[in-house]
PDB file of N, CA and C in Angstrom:
ATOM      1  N   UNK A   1     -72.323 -44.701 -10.250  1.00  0.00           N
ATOM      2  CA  UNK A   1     -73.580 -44.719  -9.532  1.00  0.00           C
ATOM      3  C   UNK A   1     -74.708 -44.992 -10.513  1.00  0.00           C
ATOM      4  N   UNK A   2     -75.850 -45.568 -10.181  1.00  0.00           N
ATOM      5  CA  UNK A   2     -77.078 -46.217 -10.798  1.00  0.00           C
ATOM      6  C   UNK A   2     -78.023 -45.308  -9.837  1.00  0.00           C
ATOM      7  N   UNK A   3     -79.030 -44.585 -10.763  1.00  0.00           N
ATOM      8  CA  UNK A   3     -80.285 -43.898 -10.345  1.00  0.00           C
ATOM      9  C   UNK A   3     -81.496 -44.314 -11.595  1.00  0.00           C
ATOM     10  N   UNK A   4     -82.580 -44.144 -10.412  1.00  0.00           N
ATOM     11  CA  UNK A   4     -83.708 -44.462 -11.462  1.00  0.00           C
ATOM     12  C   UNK A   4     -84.560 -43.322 -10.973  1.00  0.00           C
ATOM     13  N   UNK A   5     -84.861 -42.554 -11.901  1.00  0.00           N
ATOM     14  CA  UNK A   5     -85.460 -41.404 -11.719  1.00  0.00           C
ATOM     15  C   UNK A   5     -87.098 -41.931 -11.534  1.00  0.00           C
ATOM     16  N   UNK A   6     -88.133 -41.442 -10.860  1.00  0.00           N
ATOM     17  CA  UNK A   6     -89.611 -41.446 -10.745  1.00  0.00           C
ATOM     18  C   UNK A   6     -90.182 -40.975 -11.360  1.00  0.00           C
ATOM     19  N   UNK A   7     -91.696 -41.344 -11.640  1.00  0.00           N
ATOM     20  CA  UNK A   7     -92.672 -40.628 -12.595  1.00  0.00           C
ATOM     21  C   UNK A   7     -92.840 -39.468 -12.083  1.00  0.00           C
ATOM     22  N   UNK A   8     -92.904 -38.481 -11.122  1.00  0.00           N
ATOM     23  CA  UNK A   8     -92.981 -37.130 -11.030  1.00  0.00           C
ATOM     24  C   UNK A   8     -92.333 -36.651 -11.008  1.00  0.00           C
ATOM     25  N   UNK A   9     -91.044 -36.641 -11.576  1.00  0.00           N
ATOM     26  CA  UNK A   9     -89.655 -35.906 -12.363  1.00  0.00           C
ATOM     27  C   UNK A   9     -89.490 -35.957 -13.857  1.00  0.00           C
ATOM     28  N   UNK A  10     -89.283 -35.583 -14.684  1.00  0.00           N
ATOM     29  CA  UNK A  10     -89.141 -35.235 -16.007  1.00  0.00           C
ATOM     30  C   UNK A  10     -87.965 -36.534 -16.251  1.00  0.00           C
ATOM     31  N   UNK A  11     -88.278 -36.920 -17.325  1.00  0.00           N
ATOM     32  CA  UNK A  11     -87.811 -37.873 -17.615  1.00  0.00           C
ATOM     33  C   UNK A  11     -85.833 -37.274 -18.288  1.00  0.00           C
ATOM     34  N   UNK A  12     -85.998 -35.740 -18.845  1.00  0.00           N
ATOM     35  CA  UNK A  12     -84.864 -35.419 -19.255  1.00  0.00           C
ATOM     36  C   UNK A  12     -83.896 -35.340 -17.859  1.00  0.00           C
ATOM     37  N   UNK A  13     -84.349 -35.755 -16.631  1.00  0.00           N
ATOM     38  CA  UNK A  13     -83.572 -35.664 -14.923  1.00  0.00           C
ATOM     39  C   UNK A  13     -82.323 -36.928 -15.726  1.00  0.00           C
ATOM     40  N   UNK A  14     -83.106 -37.725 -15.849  1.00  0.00           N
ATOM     41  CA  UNK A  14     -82.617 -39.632 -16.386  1.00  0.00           C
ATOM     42  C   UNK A  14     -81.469 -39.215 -17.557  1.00  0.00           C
ATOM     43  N   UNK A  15     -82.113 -38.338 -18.542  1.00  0.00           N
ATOM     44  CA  UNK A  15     -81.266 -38.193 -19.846  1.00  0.00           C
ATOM     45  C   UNK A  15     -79.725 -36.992 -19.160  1.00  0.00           C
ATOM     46  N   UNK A  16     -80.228 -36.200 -17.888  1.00  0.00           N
ATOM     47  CA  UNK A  16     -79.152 -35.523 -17.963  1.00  0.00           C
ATOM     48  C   UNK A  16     -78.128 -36.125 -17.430  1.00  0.00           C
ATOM     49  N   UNK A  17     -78.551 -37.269 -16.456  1.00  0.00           N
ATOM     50  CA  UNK A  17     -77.769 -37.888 -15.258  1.00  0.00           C
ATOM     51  C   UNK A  17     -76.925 -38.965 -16.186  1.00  0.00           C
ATOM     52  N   UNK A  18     -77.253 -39.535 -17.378  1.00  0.00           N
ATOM     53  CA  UNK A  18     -76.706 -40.208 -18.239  1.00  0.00           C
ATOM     54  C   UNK A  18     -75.598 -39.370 -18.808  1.00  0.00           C
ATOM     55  N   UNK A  19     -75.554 -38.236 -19.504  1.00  0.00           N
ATOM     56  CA  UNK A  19     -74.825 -37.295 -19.959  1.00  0.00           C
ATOM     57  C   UNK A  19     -73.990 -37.211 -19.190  1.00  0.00           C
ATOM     58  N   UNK A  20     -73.864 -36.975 -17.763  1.00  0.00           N
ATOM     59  CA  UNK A  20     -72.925 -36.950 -16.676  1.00  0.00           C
ATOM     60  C   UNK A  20     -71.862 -38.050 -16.583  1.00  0.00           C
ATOM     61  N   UNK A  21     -71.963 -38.986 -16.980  1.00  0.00           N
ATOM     62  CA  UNK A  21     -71.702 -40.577 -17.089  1.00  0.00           C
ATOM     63  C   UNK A  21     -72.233 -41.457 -16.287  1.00  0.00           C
ATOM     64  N   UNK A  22     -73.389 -41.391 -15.540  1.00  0.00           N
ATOM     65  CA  UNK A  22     -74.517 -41.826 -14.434  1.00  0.00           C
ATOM     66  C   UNK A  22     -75.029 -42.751 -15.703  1.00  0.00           C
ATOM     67  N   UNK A  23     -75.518 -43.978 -14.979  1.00  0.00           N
ATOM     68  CA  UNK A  23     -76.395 -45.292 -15.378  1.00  0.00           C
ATOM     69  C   UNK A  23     -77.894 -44.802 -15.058  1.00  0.00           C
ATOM     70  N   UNK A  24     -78.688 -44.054 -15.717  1.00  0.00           N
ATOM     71  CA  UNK A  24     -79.579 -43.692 -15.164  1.00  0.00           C
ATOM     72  C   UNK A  24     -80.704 -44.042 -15.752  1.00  0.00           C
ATOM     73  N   UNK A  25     -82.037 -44.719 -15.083  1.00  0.00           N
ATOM     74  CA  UNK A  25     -83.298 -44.907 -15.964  1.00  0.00           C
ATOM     75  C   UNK A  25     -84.352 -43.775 -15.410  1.00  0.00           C
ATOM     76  N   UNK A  26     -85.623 -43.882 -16.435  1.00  0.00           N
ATOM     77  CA  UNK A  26     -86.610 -43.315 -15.882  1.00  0.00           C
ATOM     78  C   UNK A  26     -87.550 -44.313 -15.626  1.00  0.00           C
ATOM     79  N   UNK A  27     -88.482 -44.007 -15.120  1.00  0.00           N
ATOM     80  CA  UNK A  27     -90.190 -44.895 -14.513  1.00  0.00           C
ATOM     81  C   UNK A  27     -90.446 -45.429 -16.174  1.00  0.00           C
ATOM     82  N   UNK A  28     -90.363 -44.605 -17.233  1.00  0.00           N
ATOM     83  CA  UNK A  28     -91.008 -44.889 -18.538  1.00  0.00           C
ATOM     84  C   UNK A  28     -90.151 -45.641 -19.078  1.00  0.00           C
ATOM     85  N   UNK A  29     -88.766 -45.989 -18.744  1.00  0.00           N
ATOM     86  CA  UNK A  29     -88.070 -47.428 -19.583  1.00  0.00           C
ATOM     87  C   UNK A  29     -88.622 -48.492 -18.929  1.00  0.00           C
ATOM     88  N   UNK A  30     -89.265 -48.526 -17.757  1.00  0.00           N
ATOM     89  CA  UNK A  30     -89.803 -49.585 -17.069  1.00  0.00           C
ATOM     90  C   UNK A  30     -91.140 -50.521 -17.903  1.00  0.00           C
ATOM     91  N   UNK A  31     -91.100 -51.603 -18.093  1.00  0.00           N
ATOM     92  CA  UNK A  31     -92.188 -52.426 -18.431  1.00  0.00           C
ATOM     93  C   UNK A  31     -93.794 -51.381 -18.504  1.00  0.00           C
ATOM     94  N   UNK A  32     -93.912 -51.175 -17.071  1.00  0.00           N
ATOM     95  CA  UNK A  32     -95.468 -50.785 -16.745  1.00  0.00           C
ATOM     96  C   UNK A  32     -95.120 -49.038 -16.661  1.00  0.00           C
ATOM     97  N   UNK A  33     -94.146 -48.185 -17.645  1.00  0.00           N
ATOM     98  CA  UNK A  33     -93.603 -46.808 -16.994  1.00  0.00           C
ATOM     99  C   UNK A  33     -94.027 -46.879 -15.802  1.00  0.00           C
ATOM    100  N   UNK A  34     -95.120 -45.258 -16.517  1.00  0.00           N
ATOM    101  CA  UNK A  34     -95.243 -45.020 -14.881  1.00  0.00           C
ATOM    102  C   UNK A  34     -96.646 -45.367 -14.296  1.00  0.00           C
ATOM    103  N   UNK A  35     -96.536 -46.146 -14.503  1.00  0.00           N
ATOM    104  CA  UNK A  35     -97.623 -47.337 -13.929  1.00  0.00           C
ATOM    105  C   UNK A  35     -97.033 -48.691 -12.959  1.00  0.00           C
ATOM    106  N   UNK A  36     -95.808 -48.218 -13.287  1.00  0.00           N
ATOM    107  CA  UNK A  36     -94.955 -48.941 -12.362  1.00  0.00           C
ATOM    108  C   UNK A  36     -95.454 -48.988 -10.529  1.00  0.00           C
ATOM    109  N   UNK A  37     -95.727 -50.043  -9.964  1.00  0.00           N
ATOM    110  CA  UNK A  37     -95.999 -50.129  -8.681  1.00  0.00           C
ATOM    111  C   UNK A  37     -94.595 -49.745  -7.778  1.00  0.00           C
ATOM    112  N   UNK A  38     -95.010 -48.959  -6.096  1.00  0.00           N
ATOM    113  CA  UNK A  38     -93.288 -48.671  -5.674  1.00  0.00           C
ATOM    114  C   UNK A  38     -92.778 -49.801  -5.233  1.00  0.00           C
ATOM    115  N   UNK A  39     -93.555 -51.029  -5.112  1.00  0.00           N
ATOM    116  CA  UNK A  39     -92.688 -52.252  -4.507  1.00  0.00           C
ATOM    117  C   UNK A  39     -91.833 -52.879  -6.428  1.00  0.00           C
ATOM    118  N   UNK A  40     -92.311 -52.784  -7.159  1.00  0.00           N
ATOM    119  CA  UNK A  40     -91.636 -53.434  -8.223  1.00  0.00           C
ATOM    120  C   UNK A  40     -90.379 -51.987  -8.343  1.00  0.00           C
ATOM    121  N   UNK A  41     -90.496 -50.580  -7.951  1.00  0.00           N
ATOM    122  CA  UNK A  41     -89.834 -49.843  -8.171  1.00  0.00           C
ATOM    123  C   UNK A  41     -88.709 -49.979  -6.937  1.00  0.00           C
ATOM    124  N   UNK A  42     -88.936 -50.383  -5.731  1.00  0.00           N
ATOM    125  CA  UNK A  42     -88.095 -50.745  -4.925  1.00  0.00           C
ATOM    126  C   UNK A  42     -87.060 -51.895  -5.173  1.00  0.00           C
ATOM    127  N   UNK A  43     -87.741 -53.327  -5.875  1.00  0.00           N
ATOM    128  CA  UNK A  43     -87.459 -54.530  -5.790  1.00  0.00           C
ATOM    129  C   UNK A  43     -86.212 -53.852  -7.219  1.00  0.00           C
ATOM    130  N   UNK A  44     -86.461 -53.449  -8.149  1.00  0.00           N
ATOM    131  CA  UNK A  44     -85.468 -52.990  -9.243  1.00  0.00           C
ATOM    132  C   UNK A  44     -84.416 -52.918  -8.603  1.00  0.00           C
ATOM    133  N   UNK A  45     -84.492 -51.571  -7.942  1.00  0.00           N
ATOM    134  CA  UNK A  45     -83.677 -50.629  -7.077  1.00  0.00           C
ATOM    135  C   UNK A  45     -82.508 -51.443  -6.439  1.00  0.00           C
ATOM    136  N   UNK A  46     -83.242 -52.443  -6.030  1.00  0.00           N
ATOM    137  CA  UNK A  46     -82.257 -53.244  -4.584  1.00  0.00           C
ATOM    138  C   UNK A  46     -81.980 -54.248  -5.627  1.00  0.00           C
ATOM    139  N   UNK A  47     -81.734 -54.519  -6.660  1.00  0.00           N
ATOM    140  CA  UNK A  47     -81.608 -55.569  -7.725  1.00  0.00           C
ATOM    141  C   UNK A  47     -80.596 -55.427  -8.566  1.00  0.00           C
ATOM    142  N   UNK A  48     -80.308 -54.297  -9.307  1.00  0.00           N
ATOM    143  CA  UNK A  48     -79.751 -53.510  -9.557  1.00  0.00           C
ATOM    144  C   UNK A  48     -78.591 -52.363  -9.219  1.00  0.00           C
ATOM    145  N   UNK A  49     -78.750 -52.483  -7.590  1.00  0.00           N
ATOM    146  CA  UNK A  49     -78.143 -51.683  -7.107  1.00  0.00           C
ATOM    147  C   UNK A  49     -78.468 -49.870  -7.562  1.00  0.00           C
ATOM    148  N   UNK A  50     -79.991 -49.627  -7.754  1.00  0.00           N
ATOM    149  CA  UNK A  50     -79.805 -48.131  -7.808  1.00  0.00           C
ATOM    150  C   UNK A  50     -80.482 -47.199  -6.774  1.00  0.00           C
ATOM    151  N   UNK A  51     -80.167 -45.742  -7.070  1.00  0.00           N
ATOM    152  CA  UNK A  51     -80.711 -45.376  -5.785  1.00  0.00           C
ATOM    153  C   UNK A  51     -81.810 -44.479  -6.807  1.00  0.00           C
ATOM    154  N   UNK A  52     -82.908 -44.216  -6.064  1.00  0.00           N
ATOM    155  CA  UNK A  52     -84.283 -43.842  -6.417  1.00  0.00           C
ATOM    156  C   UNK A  52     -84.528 -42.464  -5.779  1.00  0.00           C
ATOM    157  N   UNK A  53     -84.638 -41.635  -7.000  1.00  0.00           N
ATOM    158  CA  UNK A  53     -84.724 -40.155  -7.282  1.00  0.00           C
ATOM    159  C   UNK A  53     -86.532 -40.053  -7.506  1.00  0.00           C
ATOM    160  N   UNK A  54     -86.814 -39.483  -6.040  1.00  0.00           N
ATOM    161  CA  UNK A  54     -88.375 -39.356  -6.633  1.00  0.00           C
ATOM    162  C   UNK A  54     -88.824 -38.106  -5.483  1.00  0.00           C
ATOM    163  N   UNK A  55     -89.546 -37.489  -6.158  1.00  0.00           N
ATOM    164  CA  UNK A  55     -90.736 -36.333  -5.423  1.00  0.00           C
ATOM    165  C   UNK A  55     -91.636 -37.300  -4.968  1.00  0.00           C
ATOM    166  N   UNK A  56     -92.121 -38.175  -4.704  1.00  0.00           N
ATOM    167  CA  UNK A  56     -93.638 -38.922  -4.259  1.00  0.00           C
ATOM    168  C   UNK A  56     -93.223 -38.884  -2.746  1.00  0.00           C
ATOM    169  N   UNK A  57     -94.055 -38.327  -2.025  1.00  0.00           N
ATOM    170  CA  UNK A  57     -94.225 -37.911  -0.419  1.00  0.00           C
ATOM    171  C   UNK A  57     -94.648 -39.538   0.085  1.00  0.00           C
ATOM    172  N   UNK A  58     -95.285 -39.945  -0.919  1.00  0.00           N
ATOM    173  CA  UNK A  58     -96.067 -41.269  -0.183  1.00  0.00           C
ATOM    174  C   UNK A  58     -94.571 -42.683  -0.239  1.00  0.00           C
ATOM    175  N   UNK A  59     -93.873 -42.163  -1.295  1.00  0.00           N
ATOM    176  CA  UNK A  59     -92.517 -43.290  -1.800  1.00  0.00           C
ATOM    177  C   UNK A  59     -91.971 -43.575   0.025  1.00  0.00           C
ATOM    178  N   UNK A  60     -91.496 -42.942   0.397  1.00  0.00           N
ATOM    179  CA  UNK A  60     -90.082 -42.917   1.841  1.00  0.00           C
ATOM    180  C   UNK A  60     -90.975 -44.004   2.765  1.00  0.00           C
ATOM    181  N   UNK A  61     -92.517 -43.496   3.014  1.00  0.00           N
ATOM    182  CA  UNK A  61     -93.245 -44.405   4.445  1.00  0.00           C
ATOM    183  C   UNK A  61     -93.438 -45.896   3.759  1.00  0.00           C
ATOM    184  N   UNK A  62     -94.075 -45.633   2.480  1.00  0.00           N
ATOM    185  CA  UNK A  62     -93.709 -47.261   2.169  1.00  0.00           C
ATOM    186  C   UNK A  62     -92.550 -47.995   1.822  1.00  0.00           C
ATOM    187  N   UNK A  63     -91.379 -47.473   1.588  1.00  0.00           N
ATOM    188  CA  UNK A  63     -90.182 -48.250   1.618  1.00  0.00           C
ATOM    189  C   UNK A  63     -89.651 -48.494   3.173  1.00  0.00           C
ATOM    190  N   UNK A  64     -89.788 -47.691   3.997  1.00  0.00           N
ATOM    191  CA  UNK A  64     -89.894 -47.883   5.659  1.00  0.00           C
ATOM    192  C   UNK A  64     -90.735 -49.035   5.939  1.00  0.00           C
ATOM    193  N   UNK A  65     -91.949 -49.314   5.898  1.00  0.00           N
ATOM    194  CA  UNK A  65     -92.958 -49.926   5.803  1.00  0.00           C
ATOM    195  C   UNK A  65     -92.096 -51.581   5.442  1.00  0.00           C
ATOM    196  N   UNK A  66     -91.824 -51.305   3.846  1.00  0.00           N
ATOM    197  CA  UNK A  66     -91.920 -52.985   3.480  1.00  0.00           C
ATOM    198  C   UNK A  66     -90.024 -53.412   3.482  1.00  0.00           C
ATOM    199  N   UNK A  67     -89.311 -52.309   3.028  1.00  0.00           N
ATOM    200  CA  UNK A  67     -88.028 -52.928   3.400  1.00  0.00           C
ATOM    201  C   UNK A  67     -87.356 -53.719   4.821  1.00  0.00           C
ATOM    202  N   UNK A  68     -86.666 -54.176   4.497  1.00  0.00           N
ATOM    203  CA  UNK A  68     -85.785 -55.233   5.523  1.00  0.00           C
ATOM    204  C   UNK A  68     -85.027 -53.836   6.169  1.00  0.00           C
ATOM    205  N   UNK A  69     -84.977 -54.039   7.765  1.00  0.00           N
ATOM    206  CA  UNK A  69     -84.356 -52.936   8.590  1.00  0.00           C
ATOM    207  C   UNK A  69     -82.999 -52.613   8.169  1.00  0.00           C
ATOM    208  N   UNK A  70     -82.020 -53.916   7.404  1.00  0.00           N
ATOM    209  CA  UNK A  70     -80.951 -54.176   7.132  1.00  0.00           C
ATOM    210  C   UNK A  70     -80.304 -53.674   5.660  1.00  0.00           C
ATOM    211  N   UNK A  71     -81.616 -52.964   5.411  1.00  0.00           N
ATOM    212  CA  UNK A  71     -81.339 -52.847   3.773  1.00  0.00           C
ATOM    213  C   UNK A  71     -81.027 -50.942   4.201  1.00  0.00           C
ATOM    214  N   UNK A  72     -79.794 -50.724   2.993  1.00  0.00           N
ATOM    215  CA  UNK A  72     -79.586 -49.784   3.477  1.00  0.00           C
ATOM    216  C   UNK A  72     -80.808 -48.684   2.610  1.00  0.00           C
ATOM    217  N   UNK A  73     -81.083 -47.156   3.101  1.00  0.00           N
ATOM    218  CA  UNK A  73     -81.878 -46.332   2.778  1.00  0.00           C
ATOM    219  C   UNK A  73     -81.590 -45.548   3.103  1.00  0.00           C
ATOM    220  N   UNK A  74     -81.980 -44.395   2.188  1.00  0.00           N
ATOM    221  CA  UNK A  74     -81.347 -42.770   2.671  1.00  0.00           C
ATOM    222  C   UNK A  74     -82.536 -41.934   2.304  1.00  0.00           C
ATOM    223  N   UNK A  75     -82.727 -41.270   3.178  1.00  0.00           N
ATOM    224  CA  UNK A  75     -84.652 -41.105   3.110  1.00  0.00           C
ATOM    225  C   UNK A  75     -84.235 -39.330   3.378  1.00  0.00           C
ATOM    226  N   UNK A  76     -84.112 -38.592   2.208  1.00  0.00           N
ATOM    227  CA  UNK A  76     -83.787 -37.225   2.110  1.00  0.00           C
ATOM    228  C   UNK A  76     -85.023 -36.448   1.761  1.00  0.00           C
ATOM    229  N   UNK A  77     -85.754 -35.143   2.609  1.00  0.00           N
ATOM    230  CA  UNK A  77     -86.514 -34.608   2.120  1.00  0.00           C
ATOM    231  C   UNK A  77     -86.047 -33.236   2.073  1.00  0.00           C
ATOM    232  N   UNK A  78     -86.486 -31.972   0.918  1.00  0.00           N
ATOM    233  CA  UNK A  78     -86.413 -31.336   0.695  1.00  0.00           C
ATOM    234  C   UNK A  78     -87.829 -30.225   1.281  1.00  0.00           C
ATOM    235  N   UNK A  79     -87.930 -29.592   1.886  1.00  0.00           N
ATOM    236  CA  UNK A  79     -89.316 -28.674   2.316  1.00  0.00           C
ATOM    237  C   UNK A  79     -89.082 -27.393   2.212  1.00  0.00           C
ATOM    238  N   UNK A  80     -90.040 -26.730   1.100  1.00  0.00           N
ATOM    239  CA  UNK A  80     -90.425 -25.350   0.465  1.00  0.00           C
ATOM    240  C   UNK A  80     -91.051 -24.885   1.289  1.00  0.00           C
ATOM    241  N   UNK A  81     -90.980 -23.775   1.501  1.00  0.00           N
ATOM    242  CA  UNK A  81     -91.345 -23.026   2.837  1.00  0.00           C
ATOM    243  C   UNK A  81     -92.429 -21.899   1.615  1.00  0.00           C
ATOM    244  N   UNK A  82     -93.695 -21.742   2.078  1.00  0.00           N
ATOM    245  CA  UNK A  82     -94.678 -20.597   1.030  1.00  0.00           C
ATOM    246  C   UNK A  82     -94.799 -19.225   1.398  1.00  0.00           C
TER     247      UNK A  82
END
């Protein structure tokens, strides 16, 4: 499996998932880190074949938004209850 971890995860997420024997990048091996835009972080993704490990609330509506209906996506949220 291929994951690319996001700029609001610790970049050691990338270093542990490698250790595991996972192909894993972070936002900061990227050209622009984490300045990286989510459509160039999508376009990787589907390029590459990886799946995208990110906390950004705003990431899921814009990959809904600009992906092809046909492209597959797995849109998992986690909610902390206070």
């Amino acid at each position: 499996m291929k994951f690319l971890v996001g700029a609001q995860l610790p970049r050691r997420l990338a270093d542990w998932l490698h250790a595991q024997g996972f192909d894993a990048i972070h936002t900061l091996d990227m050209p622009l880190a984490n300045a990286t835009s989510d459509k160039d972080i999508v376009d990787l993704a589907d390029r590459e074949g990886r799946i995208v490990v990110t906390k950004d609330d705003d990431f899921c509506p814009f990959v809904h938004r600009f992906r092809e209906a046909t492209s597959p996506f797995a849109d998992l949220h986690r909610q902390y209850s206070k």
